[in-house]
N, C-alpha and C. Protein backbone atom coordinates (compact mmCIF):
# COMPACT_ATOMS: atom_id res chain seq x y z
N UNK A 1 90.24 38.64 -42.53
CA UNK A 1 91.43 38.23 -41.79
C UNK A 1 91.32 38.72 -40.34
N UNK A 2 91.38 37.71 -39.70
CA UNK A 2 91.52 38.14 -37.91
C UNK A 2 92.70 39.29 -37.34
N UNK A 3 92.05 40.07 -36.26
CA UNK A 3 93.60 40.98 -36.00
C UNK A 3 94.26 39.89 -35.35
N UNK A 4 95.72 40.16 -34.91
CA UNK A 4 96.46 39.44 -33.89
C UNK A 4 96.04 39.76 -32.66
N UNK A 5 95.94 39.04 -31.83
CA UNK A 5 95.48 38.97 -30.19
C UNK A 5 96.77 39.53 -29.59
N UNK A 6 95.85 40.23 -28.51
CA UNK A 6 96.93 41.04 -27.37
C UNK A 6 97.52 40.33 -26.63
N UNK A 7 99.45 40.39 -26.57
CA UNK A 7 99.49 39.90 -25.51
C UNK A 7 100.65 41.04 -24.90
N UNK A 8 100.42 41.02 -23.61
CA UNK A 8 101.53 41.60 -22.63
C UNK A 8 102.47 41.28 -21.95
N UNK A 9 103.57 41.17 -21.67
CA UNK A 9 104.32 39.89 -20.70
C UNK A 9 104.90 41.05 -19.53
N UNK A 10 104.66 40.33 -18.70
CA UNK A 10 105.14 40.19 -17.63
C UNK A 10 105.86 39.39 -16.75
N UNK A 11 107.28 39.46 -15.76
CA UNK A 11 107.72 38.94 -14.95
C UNK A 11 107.24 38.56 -13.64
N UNK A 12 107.43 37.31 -13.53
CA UNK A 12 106.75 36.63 -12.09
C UNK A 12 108.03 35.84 -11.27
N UNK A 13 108.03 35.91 -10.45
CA UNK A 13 109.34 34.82 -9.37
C UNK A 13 108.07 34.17 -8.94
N UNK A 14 109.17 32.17 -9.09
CA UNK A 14 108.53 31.80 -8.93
C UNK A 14 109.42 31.07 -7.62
N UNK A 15 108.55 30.85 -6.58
CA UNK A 15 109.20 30.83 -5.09
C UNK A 15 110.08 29.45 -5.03
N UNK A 16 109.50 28.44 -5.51
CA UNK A 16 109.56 27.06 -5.89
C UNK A 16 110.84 26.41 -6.68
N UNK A 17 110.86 26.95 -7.73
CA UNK A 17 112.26 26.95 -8.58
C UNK A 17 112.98 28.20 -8.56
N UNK A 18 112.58 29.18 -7.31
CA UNK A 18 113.85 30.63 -7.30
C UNK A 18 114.33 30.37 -9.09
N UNK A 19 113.15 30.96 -9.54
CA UNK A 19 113.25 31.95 -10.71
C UNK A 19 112.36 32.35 -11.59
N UNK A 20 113.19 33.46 -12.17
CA UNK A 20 111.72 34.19 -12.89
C UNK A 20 111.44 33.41 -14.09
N UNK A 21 109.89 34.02 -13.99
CA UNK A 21 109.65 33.25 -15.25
C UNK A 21 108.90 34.49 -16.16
N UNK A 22 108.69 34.03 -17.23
CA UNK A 22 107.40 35.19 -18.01
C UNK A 22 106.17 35.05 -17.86
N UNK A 23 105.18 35.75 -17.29
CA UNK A 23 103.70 35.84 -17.27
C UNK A 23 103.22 36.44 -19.01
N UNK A 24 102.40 35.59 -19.78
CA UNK A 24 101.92 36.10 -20.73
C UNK A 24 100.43 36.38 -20.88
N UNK A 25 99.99 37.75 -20.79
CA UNK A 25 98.82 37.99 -20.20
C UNK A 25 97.69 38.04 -21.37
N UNK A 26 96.77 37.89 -21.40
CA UNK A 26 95.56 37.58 -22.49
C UNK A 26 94.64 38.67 -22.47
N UNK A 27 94.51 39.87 -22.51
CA UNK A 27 93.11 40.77 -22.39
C UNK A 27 91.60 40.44 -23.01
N UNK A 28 92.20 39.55 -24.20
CA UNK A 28 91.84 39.79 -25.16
C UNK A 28 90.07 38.50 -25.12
N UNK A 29 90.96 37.55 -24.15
CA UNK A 29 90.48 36.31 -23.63
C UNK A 29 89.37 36.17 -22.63
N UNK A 30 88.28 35.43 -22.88
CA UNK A 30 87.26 35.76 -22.19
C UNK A 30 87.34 34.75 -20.62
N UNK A 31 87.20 35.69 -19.25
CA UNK A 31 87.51 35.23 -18.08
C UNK A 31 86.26 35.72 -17.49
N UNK A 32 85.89 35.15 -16.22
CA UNK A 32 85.90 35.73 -15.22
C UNK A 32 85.83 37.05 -14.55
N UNK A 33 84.82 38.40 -14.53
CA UNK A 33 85.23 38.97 -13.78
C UNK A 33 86.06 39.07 -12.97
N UNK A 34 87.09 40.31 -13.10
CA UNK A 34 88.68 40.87 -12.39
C UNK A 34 89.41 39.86 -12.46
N UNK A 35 89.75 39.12 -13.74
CA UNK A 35 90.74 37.72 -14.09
C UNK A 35 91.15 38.42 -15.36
N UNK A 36 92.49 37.62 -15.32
CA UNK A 36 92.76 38.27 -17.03
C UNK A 36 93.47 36.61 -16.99
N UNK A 37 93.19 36.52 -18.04
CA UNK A 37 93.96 34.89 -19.09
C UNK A 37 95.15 34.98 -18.94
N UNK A 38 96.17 33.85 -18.84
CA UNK A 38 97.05 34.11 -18.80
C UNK A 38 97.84 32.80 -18.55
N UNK A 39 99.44 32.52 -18.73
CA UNK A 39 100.06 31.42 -18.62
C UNK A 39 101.80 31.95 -18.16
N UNK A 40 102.13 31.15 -17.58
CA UNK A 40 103.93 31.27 -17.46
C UNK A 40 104.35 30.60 -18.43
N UNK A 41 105.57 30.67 -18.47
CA UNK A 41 106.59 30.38 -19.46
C UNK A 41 107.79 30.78 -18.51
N UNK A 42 108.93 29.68 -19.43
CA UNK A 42 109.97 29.80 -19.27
C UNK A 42 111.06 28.81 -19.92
N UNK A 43 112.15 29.39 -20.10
CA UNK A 43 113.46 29.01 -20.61
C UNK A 43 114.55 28.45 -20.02
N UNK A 44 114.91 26.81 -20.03
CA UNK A 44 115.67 26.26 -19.65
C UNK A 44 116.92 26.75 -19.63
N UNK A 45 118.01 26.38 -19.28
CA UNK A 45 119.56 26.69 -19.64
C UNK A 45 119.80 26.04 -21.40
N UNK A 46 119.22 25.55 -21.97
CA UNK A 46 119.00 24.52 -23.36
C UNK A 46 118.64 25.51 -24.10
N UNK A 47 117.83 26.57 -24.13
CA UNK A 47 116.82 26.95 -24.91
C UNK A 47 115.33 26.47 -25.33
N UNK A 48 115.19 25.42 -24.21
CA UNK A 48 114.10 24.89 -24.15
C UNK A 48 112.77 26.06 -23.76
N UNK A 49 111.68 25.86 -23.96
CA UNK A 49 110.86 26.93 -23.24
C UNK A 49 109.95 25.53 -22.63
N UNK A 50 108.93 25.75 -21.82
CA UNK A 50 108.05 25.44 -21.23
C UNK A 50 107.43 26.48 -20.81
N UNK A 51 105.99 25.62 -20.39
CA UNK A 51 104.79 26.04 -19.97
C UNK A 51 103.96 25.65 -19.12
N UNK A 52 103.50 26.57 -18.34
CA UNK A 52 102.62 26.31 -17.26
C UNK A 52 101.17 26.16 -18.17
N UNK A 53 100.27 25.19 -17.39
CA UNK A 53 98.92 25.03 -17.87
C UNK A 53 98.20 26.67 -17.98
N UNK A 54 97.36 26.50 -18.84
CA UNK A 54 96.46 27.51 -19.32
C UNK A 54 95.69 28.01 -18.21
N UNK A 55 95.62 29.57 -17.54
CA UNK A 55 94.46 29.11 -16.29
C UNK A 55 94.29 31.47 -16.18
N UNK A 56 94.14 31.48 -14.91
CA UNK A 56 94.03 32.90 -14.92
C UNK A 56 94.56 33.71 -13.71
N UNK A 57 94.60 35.02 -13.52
CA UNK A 57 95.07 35.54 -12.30
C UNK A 57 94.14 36.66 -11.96
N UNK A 58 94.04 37.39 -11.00
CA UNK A 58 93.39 38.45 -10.78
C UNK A 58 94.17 39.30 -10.97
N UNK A 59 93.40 40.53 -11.54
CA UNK A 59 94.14 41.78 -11.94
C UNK A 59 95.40 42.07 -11.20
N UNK A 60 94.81 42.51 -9.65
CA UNK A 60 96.31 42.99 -8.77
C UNK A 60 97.73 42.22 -8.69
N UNK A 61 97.15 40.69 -9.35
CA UNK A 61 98.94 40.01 -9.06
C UNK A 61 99.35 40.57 -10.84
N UNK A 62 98.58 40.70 -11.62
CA UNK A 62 99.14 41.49 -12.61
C UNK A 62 100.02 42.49 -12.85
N UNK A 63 99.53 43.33 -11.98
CA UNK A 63 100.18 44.41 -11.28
C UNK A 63 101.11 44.31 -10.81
N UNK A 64 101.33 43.52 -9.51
CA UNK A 64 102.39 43.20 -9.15
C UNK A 64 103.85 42.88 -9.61
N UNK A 65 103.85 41.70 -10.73
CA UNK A 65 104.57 41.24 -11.74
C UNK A 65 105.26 42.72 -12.49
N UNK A 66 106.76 42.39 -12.31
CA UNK A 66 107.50 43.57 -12.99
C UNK A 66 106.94 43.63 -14.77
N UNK A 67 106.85 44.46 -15.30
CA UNK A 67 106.93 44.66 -17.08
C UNK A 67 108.24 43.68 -17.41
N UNK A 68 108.20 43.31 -18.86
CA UNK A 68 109.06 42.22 -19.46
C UNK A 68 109.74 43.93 -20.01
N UNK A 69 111.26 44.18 -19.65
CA UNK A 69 111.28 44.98 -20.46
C UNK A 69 112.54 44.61 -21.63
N UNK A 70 113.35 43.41 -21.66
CA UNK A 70 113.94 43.11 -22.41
C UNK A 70 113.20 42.34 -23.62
N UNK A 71 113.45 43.68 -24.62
CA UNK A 71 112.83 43.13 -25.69
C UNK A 71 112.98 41.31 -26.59
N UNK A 72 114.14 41.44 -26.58
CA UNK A 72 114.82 40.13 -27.53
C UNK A 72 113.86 38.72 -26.55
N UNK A 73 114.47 39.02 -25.21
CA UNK A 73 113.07 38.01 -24.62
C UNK A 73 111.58 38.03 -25.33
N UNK A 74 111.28 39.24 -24.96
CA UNK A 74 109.48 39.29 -25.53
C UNK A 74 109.54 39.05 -27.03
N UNK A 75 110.27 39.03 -27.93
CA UNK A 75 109.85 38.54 -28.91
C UNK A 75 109.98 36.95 -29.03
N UNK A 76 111.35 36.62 -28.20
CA UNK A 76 111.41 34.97 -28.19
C UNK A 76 110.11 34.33 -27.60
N UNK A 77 109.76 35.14 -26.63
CA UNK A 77 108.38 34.62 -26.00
C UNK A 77 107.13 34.35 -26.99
N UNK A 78 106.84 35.56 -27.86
CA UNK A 78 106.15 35.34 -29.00
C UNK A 78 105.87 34.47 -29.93
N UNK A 79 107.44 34.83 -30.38
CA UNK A 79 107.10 33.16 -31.53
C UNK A 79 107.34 32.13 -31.15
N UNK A 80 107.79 32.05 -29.83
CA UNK A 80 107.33 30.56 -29.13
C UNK A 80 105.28 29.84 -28.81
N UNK A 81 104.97 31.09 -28.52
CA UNK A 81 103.08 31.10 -28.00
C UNK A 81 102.83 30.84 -29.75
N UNK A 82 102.70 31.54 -30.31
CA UNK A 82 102.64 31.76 -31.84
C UNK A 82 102.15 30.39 -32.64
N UNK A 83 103.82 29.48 -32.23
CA UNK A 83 104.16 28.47 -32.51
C UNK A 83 103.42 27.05 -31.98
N UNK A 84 103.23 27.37 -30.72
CA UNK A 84 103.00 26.51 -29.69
C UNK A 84 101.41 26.14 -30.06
N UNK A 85 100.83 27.68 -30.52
CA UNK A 85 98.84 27.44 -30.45
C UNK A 85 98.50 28.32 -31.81
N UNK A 86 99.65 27.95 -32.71
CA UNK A 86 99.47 28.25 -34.24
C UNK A 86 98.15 29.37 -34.40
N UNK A 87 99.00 30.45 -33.58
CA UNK A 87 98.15 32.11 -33.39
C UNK A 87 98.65 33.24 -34.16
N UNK A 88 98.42 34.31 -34.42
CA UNK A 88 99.33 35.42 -34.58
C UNK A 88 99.31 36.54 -33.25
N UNK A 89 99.81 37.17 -32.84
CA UNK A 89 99.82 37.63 -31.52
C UNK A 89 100.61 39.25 -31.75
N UNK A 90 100.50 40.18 -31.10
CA UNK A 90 100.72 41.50 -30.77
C UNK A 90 100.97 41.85 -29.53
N UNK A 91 102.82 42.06 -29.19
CA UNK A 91 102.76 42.50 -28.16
C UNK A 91 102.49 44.00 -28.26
N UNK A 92 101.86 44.30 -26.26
CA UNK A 92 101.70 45.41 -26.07
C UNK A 92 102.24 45.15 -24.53
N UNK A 93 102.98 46.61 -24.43
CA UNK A 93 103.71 47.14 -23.41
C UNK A 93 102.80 47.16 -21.97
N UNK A 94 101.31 47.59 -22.21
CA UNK A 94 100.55 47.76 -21.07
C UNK A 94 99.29 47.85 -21.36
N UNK A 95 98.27 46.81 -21.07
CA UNK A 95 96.94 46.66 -20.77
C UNK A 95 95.83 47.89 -20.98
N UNK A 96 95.33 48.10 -22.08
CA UNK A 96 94.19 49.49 -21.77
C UNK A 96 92.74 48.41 -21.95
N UNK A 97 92.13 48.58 -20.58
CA UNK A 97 90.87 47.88 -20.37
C UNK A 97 89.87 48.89 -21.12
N UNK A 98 88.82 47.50 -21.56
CA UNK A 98 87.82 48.21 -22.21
C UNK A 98 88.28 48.23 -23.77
N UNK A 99 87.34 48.24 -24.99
CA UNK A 99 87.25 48.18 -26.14
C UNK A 99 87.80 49.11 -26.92
């Protein structure tokens, strides 16, 4: 049985639609040197979610991006990805690089 894949979320503003959205970050995912995997998301006034295409960021805007710290979000975020790319997934609070 596979473990569940890491994911981390993070907050991003997005300049365009003035508002935040969730960054869901991938460690786990093979990139690019100083890239980590990763996608936005976000939640309509509906309860709709959407998604930004699949693509990557460099570490420091990682950084940048506040921590998701409302939980009930990060789990809605979850079993939405979960759902979306029929995964099992593990959040984690903060990124430890390396194996």
């Amino acid at each position: 049985m596979n473990k569940p894949e890491r994911v981390a979320f993070r907050l991003e503003f997005d300049p365009y639609m003035k508002v935040d959205k969730v960054l869901a970050c991938f460690p786990d995912e093979e990139t690019n040197p100083g890239r980590l995997a990763c996608l936005s998301m976000w939640f309509d006034g509906n309860g709709m979610v959407w998604f930004e295409p699949w693509g990557d960021c460099v570490i420091p805007y990682y950084w940048e991006c506040k921590p998701l710290k409302d939980v009930d979000l990060a789990r809605k975020c979850k079993e939405a990805l979960e759902t979306r790319y029929d995964c099992k997934l593990r959040i984690v609070k903060r990124i430890m690089w390396g194996k």
